[in-house]
Protein backbone atom coordinates (compact mmCIF):
# COMPACT_ATOMS: atom_id res chain seq x y z
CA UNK A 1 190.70 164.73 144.86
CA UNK A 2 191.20 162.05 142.25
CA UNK A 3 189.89 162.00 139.00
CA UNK A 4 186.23 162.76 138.69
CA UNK A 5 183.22 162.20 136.19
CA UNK A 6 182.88 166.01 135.35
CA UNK A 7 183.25 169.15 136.03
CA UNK A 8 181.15 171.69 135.18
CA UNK A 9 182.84 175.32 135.41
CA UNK A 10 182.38 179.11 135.15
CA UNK A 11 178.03 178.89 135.23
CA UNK A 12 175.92 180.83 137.08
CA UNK A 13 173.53 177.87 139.11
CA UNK A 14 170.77 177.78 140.94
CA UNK A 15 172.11 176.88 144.35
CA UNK A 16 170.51 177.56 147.71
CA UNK A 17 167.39 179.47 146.50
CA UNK A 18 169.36 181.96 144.13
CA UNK A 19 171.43 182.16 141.36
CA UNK A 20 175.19 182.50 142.35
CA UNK A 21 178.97 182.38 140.13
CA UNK A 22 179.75 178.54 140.73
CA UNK A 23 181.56 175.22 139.61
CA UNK A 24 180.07 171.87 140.10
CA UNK A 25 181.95 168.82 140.70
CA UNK A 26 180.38 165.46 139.74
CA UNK A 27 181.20 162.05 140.30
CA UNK A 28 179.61 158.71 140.05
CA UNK A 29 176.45 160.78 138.77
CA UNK A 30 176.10 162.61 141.99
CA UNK A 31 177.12 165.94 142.86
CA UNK A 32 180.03 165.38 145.20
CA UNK A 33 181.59 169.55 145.63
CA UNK A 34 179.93 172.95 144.66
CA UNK A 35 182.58 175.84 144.63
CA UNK A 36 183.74 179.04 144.19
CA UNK A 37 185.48 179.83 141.08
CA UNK A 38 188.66 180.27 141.09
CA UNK A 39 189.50 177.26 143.67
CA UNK A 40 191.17 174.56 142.24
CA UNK A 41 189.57 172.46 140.08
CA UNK A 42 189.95 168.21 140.37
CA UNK A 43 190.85 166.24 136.39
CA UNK A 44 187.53 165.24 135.12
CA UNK A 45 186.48 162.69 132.65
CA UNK A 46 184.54 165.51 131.16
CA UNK A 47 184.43 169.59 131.55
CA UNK A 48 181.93 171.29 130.66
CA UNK A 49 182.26 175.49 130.03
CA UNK A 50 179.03 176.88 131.09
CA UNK A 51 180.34 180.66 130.95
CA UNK A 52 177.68 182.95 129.98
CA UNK A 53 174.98 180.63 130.93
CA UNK A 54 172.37 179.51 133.80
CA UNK A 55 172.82 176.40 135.24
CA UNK A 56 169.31 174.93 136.27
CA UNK A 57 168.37 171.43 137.91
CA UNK A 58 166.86 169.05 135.89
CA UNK A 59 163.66 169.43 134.92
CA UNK A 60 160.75 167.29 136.39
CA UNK A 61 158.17 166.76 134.27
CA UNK A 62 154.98 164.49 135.63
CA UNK A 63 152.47 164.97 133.21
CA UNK A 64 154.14 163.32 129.58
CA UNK A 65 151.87 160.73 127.53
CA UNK A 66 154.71 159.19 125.46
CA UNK A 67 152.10 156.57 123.92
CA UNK A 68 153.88 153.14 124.38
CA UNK A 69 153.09 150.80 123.92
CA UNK A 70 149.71 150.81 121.59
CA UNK A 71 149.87 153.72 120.01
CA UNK A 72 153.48 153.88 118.76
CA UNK A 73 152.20 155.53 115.24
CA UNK A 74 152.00 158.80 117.53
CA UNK A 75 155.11 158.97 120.06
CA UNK A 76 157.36 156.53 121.87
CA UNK A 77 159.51 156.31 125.07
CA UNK A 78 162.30 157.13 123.13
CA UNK A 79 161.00 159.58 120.77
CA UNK A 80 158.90 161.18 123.91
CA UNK A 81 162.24 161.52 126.12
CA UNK A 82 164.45 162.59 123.18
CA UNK A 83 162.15 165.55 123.48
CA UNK A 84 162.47 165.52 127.06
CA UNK A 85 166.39 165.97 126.80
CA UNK A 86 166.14 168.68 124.48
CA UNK A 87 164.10 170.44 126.93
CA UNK A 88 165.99 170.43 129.60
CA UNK A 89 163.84 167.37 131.91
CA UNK A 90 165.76 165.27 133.56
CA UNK A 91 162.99 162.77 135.08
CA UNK A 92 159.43 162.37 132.88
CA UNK A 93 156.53 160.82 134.50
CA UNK A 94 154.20 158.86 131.55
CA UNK A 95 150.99 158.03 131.86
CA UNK A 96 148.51 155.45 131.67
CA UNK A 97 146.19 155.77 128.86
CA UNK A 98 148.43 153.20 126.81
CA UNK A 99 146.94 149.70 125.23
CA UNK A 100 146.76 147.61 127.39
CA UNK A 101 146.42 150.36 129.84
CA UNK A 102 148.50 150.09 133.19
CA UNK A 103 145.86 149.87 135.64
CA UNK A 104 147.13 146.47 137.07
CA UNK A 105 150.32 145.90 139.21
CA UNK A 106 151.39 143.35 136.63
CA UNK A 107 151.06 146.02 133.28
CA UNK A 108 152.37 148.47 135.89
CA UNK A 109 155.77 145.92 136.35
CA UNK A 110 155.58 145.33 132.77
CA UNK A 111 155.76 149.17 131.63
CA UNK A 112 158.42 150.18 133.97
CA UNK A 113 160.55 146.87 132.35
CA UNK A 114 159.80 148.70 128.53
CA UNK A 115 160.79 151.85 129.94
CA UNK A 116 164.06 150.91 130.86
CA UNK A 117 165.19 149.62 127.71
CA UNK A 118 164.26 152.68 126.06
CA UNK A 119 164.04 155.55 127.71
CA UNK A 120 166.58 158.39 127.50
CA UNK A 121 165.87 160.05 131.18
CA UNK A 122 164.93 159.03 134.36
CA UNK A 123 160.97 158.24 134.60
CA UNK A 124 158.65 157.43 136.78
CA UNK A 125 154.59 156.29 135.99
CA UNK A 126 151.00 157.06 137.04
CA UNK A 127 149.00 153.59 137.00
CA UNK A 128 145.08 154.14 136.24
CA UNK A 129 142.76 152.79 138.97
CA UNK A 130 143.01 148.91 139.35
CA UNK A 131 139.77 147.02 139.21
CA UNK A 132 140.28 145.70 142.63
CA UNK A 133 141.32 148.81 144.60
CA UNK A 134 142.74 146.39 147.66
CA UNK A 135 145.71 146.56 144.55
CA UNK A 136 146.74 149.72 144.88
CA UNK A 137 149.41 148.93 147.69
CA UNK A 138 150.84 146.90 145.12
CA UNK A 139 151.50 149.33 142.62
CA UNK A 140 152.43 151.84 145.22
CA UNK A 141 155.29 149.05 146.54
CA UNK A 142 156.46 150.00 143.06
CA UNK A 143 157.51 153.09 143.53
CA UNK A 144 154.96 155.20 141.60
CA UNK A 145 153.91 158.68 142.15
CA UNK A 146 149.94 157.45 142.87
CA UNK A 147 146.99 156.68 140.89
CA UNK A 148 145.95 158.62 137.70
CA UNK A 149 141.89 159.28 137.35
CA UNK A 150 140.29 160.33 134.13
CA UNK A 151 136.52 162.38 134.89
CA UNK A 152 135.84 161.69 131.22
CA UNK A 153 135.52 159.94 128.04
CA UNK A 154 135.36 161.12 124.51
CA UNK A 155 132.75 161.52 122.51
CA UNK A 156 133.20 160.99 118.41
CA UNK A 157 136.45 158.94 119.50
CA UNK A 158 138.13 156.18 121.41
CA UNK A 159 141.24 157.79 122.49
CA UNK A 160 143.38 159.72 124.43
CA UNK A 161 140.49 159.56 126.64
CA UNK A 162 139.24 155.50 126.67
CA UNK A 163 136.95 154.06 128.05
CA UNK A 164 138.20 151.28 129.83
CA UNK A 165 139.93 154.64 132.23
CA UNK A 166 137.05 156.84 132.70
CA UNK A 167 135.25 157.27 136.25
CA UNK A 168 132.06 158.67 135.47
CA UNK A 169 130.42 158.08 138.40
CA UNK A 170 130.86 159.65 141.52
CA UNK A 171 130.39 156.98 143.55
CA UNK A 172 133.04 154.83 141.83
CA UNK A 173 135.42 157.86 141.87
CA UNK A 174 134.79 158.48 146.09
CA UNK A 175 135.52 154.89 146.38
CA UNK A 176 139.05 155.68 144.40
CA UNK A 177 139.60 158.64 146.10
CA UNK A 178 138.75 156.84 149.62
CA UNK A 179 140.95 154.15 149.32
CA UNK A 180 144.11 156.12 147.78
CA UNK A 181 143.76 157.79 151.26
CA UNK A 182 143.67 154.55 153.14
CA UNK A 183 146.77 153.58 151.07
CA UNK A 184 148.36 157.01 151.48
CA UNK A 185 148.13 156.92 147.70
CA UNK A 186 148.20 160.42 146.10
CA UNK A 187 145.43 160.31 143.38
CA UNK A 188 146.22 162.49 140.46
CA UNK A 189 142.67 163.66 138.35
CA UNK A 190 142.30 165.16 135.37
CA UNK A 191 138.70 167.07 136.36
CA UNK A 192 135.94 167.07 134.03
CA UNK A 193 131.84 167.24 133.68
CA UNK A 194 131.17 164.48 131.41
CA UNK A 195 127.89 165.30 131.62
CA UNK A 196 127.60 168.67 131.09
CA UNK A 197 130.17 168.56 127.92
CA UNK A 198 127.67 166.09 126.61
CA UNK A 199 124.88 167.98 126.83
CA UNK A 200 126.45 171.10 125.81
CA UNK A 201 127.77 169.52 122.96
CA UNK A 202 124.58 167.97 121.97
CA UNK A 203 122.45 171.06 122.24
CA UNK A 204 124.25 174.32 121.52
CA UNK A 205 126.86 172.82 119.41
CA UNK A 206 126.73 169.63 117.21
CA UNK A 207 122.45 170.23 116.93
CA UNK A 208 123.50 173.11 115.34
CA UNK A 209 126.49 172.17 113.03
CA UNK A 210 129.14 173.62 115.23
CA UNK A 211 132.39 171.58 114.98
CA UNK A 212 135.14 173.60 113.92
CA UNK A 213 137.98 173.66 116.04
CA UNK A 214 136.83 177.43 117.99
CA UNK A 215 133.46 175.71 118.45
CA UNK A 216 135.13 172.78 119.95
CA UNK A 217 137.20 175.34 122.17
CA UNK A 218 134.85 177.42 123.13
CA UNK A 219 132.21 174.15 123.91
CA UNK A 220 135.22 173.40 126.65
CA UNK A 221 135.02 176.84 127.98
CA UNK A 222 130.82 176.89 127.77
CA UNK A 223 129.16 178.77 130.66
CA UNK A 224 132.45 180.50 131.86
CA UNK A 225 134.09 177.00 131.92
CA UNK A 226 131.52 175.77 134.18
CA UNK A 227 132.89 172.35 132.90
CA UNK A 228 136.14 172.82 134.82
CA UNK A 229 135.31 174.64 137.99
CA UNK A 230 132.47 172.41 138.36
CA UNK A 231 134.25 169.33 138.32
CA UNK A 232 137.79 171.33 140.60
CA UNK A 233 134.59 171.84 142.85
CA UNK A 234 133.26 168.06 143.42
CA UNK A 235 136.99 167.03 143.70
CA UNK A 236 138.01 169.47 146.20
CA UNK A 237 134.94 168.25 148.30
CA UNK A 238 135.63 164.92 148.19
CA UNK A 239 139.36 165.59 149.10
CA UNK A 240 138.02 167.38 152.17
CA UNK A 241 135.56 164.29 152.81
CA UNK A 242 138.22 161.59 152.77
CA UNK A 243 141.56 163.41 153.45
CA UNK A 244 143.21 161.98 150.35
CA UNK A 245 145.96 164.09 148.53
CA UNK A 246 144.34 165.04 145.53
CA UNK A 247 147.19 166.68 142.77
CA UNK A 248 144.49 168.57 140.70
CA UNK A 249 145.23 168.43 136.78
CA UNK A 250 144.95 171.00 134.34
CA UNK A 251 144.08 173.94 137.12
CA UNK A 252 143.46 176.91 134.22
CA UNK A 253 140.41 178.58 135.45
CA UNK A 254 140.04 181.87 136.96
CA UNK A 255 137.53 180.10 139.68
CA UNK A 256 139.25 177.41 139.99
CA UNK A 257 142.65 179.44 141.38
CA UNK A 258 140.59 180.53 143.88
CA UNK A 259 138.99 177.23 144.96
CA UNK A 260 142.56 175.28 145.02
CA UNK A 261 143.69 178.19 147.71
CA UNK A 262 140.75 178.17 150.12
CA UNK A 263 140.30 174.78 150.33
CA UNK A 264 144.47 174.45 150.58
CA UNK A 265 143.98 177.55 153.62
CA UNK A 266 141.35 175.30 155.16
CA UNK A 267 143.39 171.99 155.08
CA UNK A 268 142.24 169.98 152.28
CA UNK A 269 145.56 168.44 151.41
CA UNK A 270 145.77 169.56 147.63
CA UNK A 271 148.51 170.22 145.05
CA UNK A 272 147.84 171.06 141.54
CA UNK A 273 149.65 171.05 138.34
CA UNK A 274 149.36 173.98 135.49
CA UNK A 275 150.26 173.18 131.69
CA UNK A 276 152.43 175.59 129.89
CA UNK A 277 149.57 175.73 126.49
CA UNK A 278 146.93 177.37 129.10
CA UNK A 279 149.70 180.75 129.30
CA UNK A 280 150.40 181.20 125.67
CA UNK A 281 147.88 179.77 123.50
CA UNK A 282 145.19 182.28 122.66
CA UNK A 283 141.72 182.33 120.41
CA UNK A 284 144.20 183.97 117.84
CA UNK A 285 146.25 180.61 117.26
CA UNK A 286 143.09 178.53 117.91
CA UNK A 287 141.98 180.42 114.69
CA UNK A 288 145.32 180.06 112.65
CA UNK A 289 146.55 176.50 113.82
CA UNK A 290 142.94 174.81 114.66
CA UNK A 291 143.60 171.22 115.57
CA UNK A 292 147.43 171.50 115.92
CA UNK A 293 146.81 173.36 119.26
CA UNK A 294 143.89 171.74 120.79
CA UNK A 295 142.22 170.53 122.76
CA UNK A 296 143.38 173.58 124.47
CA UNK A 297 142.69 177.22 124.85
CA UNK A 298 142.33 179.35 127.75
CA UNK A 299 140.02 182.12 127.98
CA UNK A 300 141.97 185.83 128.94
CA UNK A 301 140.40 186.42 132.26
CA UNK A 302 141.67 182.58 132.87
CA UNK A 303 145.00 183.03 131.67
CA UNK A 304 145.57 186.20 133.62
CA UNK A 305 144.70 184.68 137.12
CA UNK A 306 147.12 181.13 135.91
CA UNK A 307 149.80 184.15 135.47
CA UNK A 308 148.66 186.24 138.61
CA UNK A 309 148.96 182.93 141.06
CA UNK A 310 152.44 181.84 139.48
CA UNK A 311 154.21 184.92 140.06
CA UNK A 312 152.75 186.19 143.54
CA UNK A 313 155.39 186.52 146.10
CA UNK A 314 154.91 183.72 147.34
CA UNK A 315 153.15 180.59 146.02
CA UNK A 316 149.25 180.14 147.59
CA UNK A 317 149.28 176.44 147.37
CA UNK A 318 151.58 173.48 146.63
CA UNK A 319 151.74 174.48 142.33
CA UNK A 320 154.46 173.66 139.61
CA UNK A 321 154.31 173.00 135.99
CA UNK A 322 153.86 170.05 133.97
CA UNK A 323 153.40 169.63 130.20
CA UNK A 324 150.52 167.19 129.19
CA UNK A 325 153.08 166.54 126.50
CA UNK A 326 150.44 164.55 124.27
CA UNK A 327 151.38 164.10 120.99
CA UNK A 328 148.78 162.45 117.85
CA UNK A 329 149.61 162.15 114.42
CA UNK A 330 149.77 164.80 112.07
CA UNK A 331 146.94 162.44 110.35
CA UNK A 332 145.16 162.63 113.56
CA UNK A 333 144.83 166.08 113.79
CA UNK A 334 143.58 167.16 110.01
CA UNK A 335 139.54 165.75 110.19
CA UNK A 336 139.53 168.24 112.92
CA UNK A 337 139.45 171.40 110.65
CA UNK A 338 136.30 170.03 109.91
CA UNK A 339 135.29 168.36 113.09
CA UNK A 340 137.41 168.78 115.96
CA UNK A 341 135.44 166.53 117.59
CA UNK A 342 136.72 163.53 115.66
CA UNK A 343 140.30 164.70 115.65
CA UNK A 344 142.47 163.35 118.50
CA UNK A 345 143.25 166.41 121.10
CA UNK A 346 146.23 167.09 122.78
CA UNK A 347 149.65 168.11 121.40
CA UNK A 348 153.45 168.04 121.72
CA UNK A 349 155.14 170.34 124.66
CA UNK A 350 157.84 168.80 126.30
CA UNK A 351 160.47 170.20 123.73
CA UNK A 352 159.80 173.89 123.79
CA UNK A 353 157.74 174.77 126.81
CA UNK A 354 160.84 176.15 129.14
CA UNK A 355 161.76 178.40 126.29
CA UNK A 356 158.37 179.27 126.28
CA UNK A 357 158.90 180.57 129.92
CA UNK A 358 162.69 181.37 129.36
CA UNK A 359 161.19 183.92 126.90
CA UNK A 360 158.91 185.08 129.35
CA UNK A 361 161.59 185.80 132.13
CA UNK A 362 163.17 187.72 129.25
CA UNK A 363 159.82 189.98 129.01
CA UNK A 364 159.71 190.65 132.26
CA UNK A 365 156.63 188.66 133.01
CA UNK A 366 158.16 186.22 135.84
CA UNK A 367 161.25 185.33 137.03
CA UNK A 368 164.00 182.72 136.07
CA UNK A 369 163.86 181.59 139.99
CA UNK A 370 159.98 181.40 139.95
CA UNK A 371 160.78 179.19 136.66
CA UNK A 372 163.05 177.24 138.83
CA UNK A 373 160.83 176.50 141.92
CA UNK A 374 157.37 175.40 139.52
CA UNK A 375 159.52 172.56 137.08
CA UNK A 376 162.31 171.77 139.69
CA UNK A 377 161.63 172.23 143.03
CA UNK A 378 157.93 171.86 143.21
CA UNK A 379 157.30 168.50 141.59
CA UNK A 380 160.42 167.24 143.53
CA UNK A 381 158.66 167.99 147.20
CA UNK A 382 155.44 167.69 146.17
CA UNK A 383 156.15 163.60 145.13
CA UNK A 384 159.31 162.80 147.29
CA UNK A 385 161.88 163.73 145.15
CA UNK A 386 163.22 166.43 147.10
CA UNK A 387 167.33 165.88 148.08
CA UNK A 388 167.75 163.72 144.63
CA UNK A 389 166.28 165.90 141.82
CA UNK A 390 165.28 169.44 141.39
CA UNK A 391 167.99 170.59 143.26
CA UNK A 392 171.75 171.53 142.41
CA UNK A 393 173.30 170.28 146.11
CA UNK A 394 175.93 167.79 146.85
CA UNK A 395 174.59 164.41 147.31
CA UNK A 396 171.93 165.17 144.70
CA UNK A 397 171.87 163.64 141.48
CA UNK A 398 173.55 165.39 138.88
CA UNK A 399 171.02 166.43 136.76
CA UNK A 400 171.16 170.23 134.62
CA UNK A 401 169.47 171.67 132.92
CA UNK A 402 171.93 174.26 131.19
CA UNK A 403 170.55 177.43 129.41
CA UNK A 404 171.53 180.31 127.33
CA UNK A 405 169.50 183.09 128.02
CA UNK A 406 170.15 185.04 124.96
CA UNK A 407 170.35 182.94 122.43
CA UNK A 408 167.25 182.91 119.91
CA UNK A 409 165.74 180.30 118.17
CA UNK A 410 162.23 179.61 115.81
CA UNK A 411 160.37 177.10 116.77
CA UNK A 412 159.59 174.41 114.17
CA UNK A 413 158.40 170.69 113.53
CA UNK A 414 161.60 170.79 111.38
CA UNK A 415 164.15 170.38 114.74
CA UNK A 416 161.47 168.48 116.92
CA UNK A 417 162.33 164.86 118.44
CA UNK A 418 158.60 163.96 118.72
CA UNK A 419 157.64 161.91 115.24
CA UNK A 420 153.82 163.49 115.24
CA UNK A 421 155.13 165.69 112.52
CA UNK A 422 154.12 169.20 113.49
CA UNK A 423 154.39 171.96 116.68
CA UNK A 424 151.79 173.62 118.00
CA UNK A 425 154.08 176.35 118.46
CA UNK A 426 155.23 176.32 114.69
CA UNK A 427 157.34 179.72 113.83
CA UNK A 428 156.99 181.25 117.02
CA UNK A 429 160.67 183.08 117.99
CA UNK A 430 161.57 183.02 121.38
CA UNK A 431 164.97 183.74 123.08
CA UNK A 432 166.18 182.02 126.10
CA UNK A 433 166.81 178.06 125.19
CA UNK A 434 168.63 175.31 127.06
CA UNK A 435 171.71 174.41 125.41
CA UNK A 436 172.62 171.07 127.34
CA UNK A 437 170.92 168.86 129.54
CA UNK A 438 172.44 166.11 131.81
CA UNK A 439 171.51 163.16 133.40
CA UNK A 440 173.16 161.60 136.74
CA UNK A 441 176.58 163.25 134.94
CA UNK A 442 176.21 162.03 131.14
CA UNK A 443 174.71 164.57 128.77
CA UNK A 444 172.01 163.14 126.98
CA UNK A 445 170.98 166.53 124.66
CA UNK A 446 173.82 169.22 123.62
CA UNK A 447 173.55 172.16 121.31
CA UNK A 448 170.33 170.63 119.23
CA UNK A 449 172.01 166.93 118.89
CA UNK A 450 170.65 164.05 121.23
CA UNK A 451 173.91 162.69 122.71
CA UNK A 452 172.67 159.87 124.98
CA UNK A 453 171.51 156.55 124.23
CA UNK A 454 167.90 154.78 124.46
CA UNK A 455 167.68 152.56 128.19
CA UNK A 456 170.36 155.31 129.97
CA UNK A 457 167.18 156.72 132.14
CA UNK A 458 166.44 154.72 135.47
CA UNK A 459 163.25 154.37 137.18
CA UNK A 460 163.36 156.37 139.87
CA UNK A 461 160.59 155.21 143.11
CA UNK A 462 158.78 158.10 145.11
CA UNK A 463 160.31 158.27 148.59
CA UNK A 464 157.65 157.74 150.87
């Protein structure tokens, strides 16, 4: 063999379903030979020594809000997929909820044209729900995953949640829902009881001068987060009543679990996503970190059954993991010791959340390969990416994700790409990090230095 791209040598990658001694050949950003070691090895542009460590397809990652263009003051494609890298994704997926908002096939052509001058990874992009709904074909000719739905707005704010996105009626959403089915569009919802959180919030929280950030937590979870399930409920039924593929956001109810598999057993075609936060995050940091970890905490029966379901033997339903990374300013985030209501919610992920779960295969709470099949394998099938990313075979891309499982680290704002200017996760320790990622052959992140440029990534379609 002539000269190749790289080699990768002496790692122990995920190939065929399991982990296995093996050296990787790459060339023209494809993965052209995987071998034994010990066989001869072809001259390479550039060789990488992954002794010692797991070699990991790229992760896929289709939940990431990087905030351009409109609210650049928060995150950007480049700051968002510098974050990305150092996490090990390979491909991020943005979302809509930018100004103007992408729910138009021209915005939708527009954003992918921004993207590609500065994004670090490959990405893809969830358009919101186009005014004229005879336009979704058009945005699904562009290779997108589907159509993102938001069941809410916020109240005491503008944003993430706006206005101009929200489907609050349920009439309007069928209608979405019916004709992403006639376009074999999947439609992607984050699920919510507007109405409900309104009046709970009205009534047994704001009337009586509840608005610290465990009030505004435990207003989400009111009722034994009757909010949620309610809304998983309507969504699953109308999935059933127009046969759409509904990907079901946010699943992080005890309830809900449970709903997502029987309707899945019964044929509703359904696939949900779960967000790292809803594992780790518990009343306890709520109380110490307030704003800088909301809007999200899950209850402990809820984040038992989100750890039950990921690590049965096998998976119940079509499930992986995806961040919500959704980063606001630091500024953003301080009114909310007062009134979390006011402060913007959401928070940065993207960076740390496969440590997070590195650490946990280190504990003995789930395995690396169960890792592996939620951020690699799932999101690849589940959106035809399958054969191209989130696997390590030859005619795949050559994305890695390349970890050291022993090696320690602290987490800290201090060594995070976002710009928000703080970590939800701030000084937690955790041992299990990845230590180089790589893109179609090029690293782009290596040893806590971003070593790719802004406009490398490529949009990559959906293969329908």
């Amino acid at each position: 063999m002539s000269k190749v791209q790289m080699v990768i040598k002496n790692g122990n990658a995920y190939v065929d379903g399991r982990f296995q001694d093996a050296d990787i050949i790459v060339n023209d950003g494809k993965i052209v030979a995987i071998v034994k070691p010990g066989e001869e090895l072809p001259e390479a542009g550039t060789v990488y020594d992954a002794a010692g460590k797991n070699i990991l397809p790229g992760l896929i990652d289709t939940h990431v809000h990087m905030r351009e263009p409109g609210f650049t003051h928060k995150e950007d494609i480049t700051t968002a997929t510098m974050a990305a890298a150092a996490g090990g994704v390979t491909l991020a997926v943005d979302m809509p909820n930018v100004k103007p908002s992408t729910n138009s096939p021209e915005r939708l052509i527009e954003h992918k044209a921004l993207a590609a001058t500065k994004s670090l990874v490959d990405f893809n992009h969830w358009p919101g729900p186009p005014q004229d709904l005879n336009d979704i074909p058009l945005m699904l000719n562009e290779g997108v995953l589907g159509i993102k739905v938001f069941m809410m707005n916020d109240t005491k704010r503008s944003y993430p949640h706006m206005p101009e996105l929200g489907v609050l009626n349920d009439g309007h959403l069928y209608e979405i829902m019916k004709a992403c089915a006639d376009s074999n569009a999947i439609v992607a919802v984050h699920p919510h009881n507007q109405e409900l959180m309104e009046w709970f919030e009205q009534n047994y929280f704001w009337s009586k001068g509840l608005t610290k950030p465990e009030d505004y937590a435990h207003c989400l979870r009111y009722g034994d987060s009757i909010i949620y399930d309610s809304a998983f409920a309507t969504l699953l039924l109308f999935a059933r009543s127009t046969g759409v593929h509904l990907h079901m956001l946010h699943l992080n109810t005890y309830l809900g679990c449970h709903m997502v598999q029987q309707a899945y057993e019964e044929g509703v075609n359904v696939s949900a996503e779960m967000n790292p936060p809803h594992f780790f995050i518990t009343m306890d940091d709520v109380l110490k970190r307030g704003p800088y970890v909301l809007g999200t905490w899950t209850p402990p029966k809820d984040q038992q059954e989100m750890w039950k379901t990921i690590t049965k033997p096998e998976l119940p339903f079509p499930l992986m993991l995806a961040t919500d990374h959704a980063p606001h300013h630091i500024e953003e985030k301080e009114i909310g010791w007062e009134d979390m209501w006011k402060a913007h919610g959401g928070a940065p992920y993207i960076q740390d959340y496969l440590s997070l779960f590195l650490n946990a295969v280190n504990e003995g709470r789930i395995t690396l390969e169960r890792v592996v099949e939620l951020a690699c394998e799932q999101p690849a099938k589940n959106f035809g990416f399958f054969g191209r990313k989130g696997v390590i075979s030859v005619g795949a891309d050559a994305d890695f994700a390349i970890v050291d499982m022993n090696q320690e680290k602290i987490i800290s704002k201090d060594t995070s790409f976002s710009k928000c200017g703080y970590n939800p996760f701030e000084g937690w320790k955790v041992k299990g990090i990845p230590v180089c990622t790589i893109v179609r052959g090029a690293k782009v992140y290596e040893n806590g230095e971003i070593v790719g440029k802004p406009g490398y990534g490529k949009f990559i379609p959906v293969d329908r």
